[in-house]
Protein backbone atom coordinates (compact mmCIF):
# COMPACT_ATOMS: atom_id res chain seq x y z
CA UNK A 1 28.43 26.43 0.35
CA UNK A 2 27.36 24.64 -2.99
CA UNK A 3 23.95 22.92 -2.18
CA UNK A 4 24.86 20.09 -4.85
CA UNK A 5 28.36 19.17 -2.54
CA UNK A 6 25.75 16.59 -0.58
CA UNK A 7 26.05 14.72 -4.05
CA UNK A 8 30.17 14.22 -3.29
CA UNK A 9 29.81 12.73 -0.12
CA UNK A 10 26.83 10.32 -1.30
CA UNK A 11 28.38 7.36 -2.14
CA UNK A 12 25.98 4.39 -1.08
CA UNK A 13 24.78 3.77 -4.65
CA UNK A 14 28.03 3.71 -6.17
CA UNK A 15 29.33 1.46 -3.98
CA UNK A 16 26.52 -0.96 -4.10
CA UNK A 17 26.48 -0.98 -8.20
CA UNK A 18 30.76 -1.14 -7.53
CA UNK A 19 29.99 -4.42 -5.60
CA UNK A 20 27.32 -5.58 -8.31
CA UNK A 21 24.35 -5.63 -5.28
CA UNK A 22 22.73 -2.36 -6.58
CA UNK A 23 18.78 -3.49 -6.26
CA UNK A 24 16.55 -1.06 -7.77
CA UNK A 25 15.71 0.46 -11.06
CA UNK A 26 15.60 -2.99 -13.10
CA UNK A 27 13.97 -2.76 -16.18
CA UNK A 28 10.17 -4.60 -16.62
CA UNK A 29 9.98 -5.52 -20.59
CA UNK A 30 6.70 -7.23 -20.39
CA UNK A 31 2.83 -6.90 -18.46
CA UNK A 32 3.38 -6.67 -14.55
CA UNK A 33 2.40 -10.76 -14.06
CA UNK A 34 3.31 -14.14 -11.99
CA UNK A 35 6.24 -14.25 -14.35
CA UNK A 36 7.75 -11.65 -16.29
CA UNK A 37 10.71 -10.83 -18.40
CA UNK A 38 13.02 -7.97 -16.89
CA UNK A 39 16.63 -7.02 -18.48
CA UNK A 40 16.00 -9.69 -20.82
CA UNK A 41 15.29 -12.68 -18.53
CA UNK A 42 12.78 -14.51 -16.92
CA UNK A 43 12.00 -14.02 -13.48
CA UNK A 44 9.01 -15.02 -11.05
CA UNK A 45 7.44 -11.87 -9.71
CA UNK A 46 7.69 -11.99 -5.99
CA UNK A 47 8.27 -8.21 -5.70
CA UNK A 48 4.74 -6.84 -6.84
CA UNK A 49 1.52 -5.14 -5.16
CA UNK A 50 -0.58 -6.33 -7.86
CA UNK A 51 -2.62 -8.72 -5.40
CA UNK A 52 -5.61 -9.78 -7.44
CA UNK A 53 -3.32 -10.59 -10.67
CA UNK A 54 -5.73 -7.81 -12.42
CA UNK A 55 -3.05 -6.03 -14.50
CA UNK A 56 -3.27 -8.62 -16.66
CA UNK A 57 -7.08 -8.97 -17.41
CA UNK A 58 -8.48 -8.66 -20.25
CA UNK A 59 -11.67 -6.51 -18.84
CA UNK A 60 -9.30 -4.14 -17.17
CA UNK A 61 -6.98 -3.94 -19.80
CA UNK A 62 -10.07 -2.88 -22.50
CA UNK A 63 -11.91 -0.43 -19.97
CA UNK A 64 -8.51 1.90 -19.89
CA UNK A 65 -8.40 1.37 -23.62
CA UNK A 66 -11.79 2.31 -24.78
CA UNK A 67 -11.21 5.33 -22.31
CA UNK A 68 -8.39 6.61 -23.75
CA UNK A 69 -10.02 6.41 -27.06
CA UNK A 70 -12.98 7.96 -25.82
CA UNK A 71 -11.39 10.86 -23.48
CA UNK A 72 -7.90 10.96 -24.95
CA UNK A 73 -4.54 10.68 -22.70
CA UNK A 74 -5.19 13.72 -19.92
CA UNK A 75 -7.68 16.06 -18.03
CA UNK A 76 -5.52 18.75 -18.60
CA UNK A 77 -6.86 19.93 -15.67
CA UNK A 78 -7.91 19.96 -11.37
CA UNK A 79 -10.89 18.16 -10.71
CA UNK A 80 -12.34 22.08 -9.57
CA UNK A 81 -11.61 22.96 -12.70
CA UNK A 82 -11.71 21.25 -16.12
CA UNK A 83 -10.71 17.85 -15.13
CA UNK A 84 -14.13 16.29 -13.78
CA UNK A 85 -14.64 13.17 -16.31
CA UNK A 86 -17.94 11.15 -15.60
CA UNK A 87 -15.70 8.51 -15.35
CA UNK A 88 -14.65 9.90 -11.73
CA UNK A 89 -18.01 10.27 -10.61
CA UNK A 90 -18.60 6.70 -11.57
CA UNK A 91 -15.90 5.06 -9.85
CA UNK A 92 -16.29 7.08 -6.99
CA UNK A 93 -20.25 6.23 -6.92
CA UNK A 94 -19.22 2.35 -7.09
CA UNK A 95 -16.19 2.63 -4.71
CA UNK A 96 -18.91 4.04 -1.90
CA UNK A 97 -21.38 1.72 -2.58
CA UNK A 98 -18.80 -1.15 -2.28
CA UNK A 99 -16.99 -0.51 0.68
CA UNK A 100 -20.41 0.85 2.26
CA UNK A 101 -19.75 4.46 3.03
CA UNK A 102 -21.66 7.73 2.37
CA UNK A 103 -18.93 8.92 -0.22
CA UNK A 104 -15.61 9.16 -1.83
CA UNK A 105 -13.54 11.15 -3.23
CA UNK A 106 -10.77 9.90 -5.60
CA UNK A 107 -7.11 11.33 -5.96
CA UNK A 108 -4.50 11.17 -8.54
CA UNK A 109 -1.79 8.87 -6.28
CA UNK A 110 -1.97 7.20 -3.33
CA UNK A 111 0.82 8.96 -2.01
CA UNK A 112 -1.02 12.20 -2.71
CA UNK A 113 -4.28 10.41 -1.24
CA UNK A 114 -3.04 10.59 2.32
CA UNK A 115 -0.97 14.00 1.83
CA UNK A 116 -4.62 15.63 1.12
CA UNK A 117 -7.00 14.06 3.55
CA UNK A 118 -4.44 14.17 6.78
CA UNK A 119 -3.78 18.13 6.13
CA UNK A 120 -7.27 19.20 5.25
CA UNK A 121 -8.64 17.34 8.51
CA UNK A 122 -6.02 18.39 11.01
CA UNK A 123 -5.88 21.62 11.81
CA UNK A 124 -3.22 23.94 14.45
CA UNK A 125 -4.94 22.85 17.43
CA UNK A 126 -5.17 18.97 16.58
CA UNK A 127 -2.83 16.06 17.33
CA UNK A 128 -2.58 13.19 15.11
CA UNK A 129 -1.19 9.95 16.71
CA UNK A 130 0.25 7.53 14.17
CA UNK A 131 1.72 3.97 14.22
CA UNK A 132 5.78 3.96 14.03
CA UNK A 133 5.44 1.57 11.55
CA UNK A 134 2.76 3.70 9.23
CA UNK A 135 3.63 4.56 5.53
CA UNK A 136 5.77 7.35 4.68
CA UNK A 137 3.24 8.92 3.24
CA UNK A 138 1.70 9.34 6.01
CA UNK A 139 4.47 11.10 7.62
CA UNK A 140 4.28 13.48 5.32
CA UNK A 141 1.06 13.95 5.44
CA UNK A 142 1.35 14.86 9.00
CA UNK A 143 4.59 17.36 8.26
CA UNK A 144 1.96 19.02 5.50
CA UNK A 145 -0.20 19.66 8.22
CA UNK A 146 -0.76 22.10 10.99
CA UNK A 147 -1.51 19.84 13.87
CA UNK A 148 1.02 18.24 16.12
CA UNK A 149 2.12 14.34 15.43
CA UNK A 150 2.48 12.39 17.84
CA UNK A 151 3.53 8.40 17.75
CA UNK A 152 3.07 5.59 19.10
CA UNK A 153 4.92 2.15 19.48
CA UNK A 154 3.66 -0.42 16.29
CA UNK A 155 0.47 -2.25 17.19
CA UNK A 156 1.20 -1.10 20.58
CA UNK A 157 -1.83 -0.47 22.32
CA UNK A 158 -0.48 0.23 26.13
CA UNK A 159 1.15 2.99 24.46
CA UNK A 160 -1.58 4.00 21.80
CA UNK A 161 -3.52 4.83 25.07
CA UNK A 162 -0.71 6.71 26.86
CA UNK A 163 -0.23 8.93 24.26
CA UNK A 164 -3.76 9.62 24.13
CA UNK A 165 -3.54 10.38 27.63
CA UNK A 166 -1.60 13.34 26.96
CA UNK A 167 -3.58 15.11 24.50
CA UNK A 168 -5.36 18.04 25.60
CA UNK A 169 -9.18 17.43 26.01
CA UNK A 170 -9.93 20.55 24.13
CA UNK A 171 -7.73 18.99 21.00
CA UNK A 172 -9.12 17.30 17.98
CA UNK A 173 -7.67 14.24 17.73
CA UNK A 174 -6.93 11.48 14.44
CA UNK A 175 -5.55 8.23 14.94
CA UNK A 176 -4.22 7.05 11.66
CA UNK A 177 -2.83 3.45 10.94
CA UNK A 178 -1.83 0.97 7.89
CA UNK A 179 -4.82 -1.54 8.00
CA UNK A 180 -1.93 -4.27 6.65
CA UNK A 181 1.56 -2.62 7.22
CA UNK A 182 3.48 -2.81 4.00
CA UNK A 183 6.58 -4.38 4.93
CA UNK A 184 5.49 -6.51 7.86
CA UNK A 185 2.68 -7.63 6.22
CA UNK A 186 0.75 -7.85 9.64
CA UNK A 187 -2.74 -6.80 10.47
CA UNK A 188 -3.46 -3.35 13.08
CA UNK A 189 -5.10 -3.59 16.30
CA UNK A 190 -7.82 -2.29 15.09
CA UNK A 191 -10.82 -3.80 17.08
CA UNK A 192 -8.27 -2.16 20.33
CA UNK A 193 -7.71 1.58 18.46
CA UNK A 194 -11.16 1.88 17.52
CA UNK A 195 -12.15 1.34 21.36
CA UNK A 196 -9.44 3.55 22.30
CA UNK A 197 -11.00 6.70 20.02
CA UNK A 198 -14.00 6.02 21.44
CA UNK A 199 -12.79 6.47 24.97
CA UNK A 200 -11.33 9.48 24.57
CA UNK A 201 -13.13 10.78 21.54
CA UNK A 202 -10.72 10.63 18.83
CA UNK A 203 -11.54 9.78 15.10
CA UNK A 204 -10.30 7.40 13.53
CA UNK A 205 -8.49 6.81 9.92
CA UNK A 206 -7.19 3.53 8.19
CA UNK A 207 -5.05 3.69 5.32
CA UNK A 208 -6.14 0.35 3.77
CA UNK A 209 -3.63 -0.17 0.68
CA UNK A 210 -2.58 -3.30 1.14
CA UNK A 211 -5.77 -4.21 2.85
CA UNK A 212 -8.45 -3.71 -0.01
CA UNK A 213 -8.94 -6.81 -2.43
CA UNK A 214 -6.92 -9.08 0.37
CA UNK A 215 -9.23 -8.69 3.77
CA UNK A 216 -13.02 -8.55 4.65
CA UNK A 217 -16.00 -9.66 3.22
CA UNK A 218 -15.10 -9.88 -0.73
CA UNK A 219 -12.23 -7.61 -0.04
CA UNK A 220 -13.71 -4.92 1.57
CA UNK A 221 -10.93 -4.40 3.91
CA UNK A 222 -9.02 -4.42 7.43
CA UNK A 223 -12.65 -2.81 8.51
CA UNK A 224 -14.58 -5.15 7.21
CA UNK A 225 -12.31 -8.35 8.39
CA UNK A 226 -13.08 -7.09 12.28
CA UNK A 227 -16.64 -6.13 11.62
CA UNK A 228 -16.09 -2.69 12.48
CA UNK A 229 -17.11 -0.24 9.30
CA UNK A 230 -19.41 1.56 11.40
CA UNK A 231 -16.46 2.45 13.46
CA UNK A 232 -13.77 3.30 11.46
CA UNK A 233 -14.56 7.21 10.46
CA UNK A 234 -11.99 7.02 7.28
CA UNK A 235 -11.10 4.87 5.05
CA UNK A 236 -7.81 5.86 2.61
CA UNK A 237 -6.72 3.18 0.09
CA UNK A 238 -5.03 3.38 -3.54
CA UNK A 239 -5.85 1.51 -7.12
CA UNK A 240 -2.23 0.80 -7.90
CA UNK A 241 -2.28 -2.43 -6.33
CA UNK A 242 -5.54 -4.82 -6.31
CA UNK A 243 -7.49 -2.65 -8.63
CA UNK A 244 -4.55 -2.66 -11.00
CA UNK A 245 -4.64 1.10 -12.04
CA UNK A 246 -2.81 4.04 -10.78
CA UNK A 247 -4.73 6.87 -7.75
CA UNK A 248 -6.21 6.71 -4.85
CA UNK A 249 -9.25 7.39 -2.69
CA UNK A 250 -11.24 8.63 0.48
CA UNK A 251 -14.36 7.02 1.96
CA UNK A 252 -16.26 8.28 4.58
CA UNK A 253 -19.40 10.48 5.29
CA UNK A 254 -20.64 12.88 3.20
CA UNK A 255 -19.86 15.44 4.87
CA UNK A 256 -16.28 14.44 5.43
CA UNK A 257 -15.53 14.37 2.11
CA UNK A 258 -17.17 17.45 1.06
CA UNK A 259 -14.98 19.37 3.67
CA UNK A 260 -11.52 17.85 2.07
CA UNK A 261 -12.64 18.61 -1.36
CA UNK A 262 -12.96 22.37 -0.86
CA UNK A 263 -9.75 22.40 1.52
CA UNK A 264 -7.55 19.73 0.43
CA UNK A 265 -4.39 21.61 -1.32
CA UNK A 266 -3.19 18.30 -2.60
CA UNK A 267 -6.43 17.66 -4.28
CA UNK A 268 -7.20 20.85 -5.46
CA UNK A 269 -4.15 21.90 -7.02
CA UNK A 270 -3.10 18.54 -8.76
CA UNK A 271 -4.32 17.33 -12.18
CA UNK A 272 -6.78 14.57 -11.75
CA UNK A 273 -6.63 10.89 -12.53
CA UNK A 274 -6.20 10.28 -16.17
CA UNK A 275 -9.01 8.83 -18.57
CA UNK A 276 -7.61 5.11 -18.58
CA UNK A 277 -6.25 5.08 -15.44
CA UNK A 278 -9.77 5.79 -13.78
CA UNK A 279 -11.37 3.27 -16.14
CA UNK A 280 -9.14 0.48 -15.63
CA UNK A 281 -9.30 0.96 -11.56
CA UNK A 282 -13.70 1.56 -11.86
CA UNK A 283 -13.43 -2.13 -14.13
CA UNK A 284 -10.83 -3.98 -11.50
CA UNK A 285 -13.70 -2.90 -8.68
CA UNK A 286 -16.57 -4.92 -10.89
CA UNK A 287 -14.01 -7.42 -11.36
CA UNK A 288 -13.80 -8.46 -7.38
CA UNK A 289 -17.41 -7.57 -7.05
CA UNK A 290 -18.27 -10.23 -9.74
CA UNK A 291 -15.32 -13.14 -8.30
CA UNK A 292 -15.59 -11.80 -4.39
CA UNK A 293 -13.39 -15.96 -4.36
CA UNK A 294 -10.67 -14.10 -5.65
CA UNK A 295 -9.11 -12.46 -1.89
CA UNK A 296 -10.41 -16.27 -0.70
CA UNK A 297 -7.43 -17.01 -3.84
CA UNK A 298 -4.72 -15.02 -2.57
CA UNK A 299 -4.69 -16.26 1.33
CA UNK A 300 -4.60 -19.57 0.11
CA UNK A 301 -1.62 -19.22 -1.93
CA UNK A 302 -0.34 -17.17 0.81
CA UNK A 303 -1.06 -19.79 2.84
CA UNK A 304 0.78 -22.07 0.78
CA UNK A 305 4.21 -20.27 0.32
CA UNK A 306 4.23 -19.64 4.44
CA UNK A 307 3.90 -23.54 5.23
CA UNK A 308 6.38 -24.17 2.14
CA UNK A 309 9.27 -21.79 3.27
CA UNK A 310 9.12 -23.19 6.79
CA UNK A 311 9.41 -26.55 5.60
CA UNK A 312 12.67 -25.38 4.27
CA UNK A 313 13.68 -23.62 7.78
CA UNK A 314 13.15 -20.03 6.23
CA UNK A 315 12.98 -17.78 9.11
CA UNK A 316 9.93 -15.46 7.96
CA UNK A 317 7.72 -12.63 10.06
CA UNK A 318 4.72 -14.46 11.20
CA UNK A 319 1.30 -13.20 10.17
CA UNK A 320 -1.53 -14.28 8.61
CA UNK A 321 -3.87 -13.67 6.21
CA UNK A 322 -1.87 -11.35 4.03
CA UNK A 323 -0.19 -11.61 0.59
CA UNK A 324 3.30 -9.67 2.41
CA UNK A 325 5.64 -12.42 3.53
CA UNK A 326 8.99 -10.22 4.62
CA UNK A 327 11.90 -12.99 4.68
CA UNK A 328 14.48 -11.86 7.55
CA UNK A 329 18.52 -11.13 6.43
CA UNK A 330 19.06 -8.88 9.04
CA UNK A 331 22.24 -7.10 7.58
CA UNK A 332 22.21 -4.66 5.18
CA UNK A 333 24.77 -5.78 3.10
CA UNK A 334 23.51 -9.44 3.51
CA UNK A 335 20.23 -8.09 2.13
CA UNK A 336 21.36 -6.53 -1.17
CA UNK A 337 23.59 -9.81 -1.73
CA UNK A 338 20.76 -12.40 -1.20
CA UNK A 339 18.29 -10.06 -3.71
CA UNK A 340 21.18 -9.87 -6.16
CA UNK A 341 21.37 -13.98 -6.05
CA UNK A 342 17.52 -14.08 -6.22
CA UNK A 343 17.73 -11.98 -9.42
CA UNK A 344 20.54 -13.66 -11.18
CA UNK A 345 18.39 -16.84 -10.70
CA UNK A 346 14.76 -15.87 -11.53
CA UNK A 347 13.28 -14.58 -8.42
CA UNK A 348 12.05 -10.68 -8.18
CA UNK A 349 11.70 -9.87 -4.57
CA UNK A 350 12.15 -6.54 -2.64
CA UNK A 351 15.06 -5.79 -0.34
CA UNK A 352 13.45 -3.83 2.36
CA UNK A 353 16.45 -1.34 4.54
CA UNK A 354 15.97 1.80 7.28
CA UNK A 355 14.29 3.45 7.10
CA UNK A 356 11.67 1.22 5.94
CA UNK A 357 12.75 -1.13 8.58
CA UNK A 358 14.21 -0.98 11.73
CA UNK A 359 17.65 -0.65 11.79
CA UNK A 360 19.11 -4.67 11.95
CA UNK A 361 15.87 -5.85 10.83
CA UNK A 362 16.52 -5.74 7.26
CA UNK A 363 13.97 -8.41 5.38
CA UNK A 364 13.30 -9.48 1.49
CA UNK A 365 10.11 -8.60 0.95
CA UNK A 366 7.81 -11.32 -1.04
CA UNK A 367 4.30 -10.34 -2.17
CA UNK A 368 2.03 -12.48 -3.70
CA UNK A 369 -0.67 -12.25 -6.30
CA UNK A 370 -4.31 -14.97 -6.28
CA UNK A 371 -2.93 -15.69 -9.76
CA UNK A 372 0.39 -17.46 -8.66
CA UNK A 373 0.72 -21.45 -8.62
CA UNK A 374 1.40 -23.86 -6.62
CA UNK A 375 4.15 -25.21 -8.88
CA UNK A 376 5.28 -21.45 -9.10
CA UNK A 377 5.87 -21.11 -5.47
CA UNK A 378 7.31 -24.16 -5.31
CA UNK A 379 10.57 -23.11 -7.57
CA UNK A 380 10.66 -19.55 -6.12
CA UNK A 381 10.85 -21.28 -2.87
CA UNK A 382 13.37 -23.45 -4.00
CA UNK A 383 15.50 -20.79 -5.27
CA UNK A 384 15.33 -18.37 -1.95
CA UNK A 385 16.15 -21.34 0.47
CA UNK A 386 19.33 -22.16 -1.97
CA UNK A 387 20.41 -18.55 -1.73
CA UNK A 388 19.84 -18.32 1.74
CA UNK A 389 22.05 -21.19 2.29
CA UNK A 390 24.74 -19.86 0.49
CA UNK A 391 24.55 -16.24 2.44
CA UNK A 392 24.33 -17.21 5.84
């Protein structure tokens, strides 16, 4: 059998852009902001994991240039091998120092990030125990490795335990979870997991995307915001969305990261992160450590957009805290037609489907950055409860 015959039976796209509801792939045309101009036409950026509005600033934007005059466009090169800037060691110096651990050790995606740390660390006779709700990367990860994954039911701590339960005392164990959950927005149990690894001796890792520049003390994280950094064991986060660049990162003890350097395949057989890209990230991180007001920023226009879309009776996941606001549509079809409405009118939002959601749970996904408006909100919010109206 032809392996391209998959492509005949296919169809889902084709429908959708058939219909007119096809969501994805629109064209940016200006700087990733609060308002932008896509396909030619204004639209308020509601779709966007650039939390701290730092894309934008001028400080970032002159530390990637001045880099890229400096070290030129590439490493050409592993991080083993040629690709070691001083730049990296930099960043990776300040990124320890700022989120308090011994070290850190800096990838070329986020993506890649949790593909290198969860298959170095977990070995043929380990079990890692994930959240349902984790990122995909992170299932992934665990397919990349050798150990056996194991889940458990989201922020569901009655079964978090039972599924400890049946690992094997003589196993290693890692329990890995979103610090914020991308789609949901909400905040992990982690003052509950962390007690749970310590009862039954498991380590424990928190990919904190969506969780540094937003939570903790200046932004330090999901960690930080329960007081437990001396009890989280890893910390895995990215630059592509409060520090405005593009990679990502470990942070953990020395020794910890040593070991993943010399036996992460991810890390060691992948170019490393380009000249600006590092620059621009290592300036973003002096950026919140010079205006730690800025995560203080973000809740409260967070805050702000919450209280306003209830006002207008829009059914939203509650949470707190966080810059994710998923809006509910349920249906599928519903979904793609209340984004396509949201579009036509000036609002860029994220229609969020299975697998990224449980099937019938299908949400628009609104982010926020500290840098919106009150005023701003106010019409986007305007807008969605219209369209919502009309789509019921």
């Amino acid at each position: 059998m032809d392996l391209f015959k998959k492509f005949e039976s296919d169809t889902r796209a084709a429908q959708l852009r058939e219909l007119g509801i096809y969501p994805y792939f629109h064209a940016l045309q200006t700087k990733q902001d609060t308002e932008v101009i896509m396909e030619g036409k204004r639209r308020i950026m509601l779709g966007s994991n650039n939390y701290l509005g730092l894309t934008v600033n001028p400080e970032v934007i002159e530390a990637g240039v001045k880099a890229l005059e400096k070290y030129g466009t590439g490493c050409s090169g592993s991080r083993f091998l040629n690709g070691t800037l001083q730049l990296h060691l930099d960043l990776e110096a300040e990124l320890a120092k700022f989120l308090r651990k011994e070290a850190v050790m800096t990838f070329s995606t986020g993506f890649q990030s949790n593909l290198g740390i969860i298959s170095a660390l977990v070995g043929r006779s380990d079990y890692v125990i994930c959240d349902k709700e984790n990122h995909a990367s992170i299932y992934d990860a665990c397919k990349l490795s050798f150990g056996k994954m194991l889940r458990y039911g989201h922020n569901d701590m009655a079964d978090l335990e039972a599924t400890l339960r049946q690992v094997p005392d003589t196993a290693g164990v890692l329990i890995v979870t979103d610090g914020v959950f991308s789609m949901g927005g909400d905040i992990a149990n982690l003052p509950e997991i962390c007690r749970l690894a310590k009862k039954y001796g498991a380590r424990v890792m928190v990919d904190d995307a969506h969780g540094l520049g937003v939570l903790g003390e200046g932004g330090r994280g999901t960690a930080s915001y329960f007081g437990l950094e001396d009890q989280v064991d890893i910390y895995m986060g990215t630059f592509s969305k409060s520090l405005a660049s593009l990679g990502g990162y470990m942070a953990a003890s020395a020794e910890c990261v040593d070991y993943v350097r010399h036996n992460s395949r991810p890390f060691i057989f992948s170019a490393s992160m380009t000249p600006a890209s590092c620059a621009s990230a290592l300036a973003a991180l002096k950026v919140l450590e010079n205006h730690p007001e800025l995560p203080k920023k973000l809740e409260h226009i967070a805050d702000y957009m919450r209280a306003a879309l209830k006002a207008k009776g829009v059914k939203i996941r509650e949470s707190k805290t966080t810059p994710i606001i998923p809006i509910y549509t349920y249906d599928m079809i519903r979904t793609f037609k209340v984004n396509a409405k949201l579009y036509d009118r000036g609002v860029y939002a994220n229609s969020t489907i299975p697998p990224a959601v449980a099937p019938g749970e299908c949400l628009i996904r609104t982010s926020l950055m500290a840098t919106h408006t009150e005023p701003l909100i106010d019409e986007a919010v305007g807008i969605i409860a219209e369209v919502l109206e009309e789509e019921q």
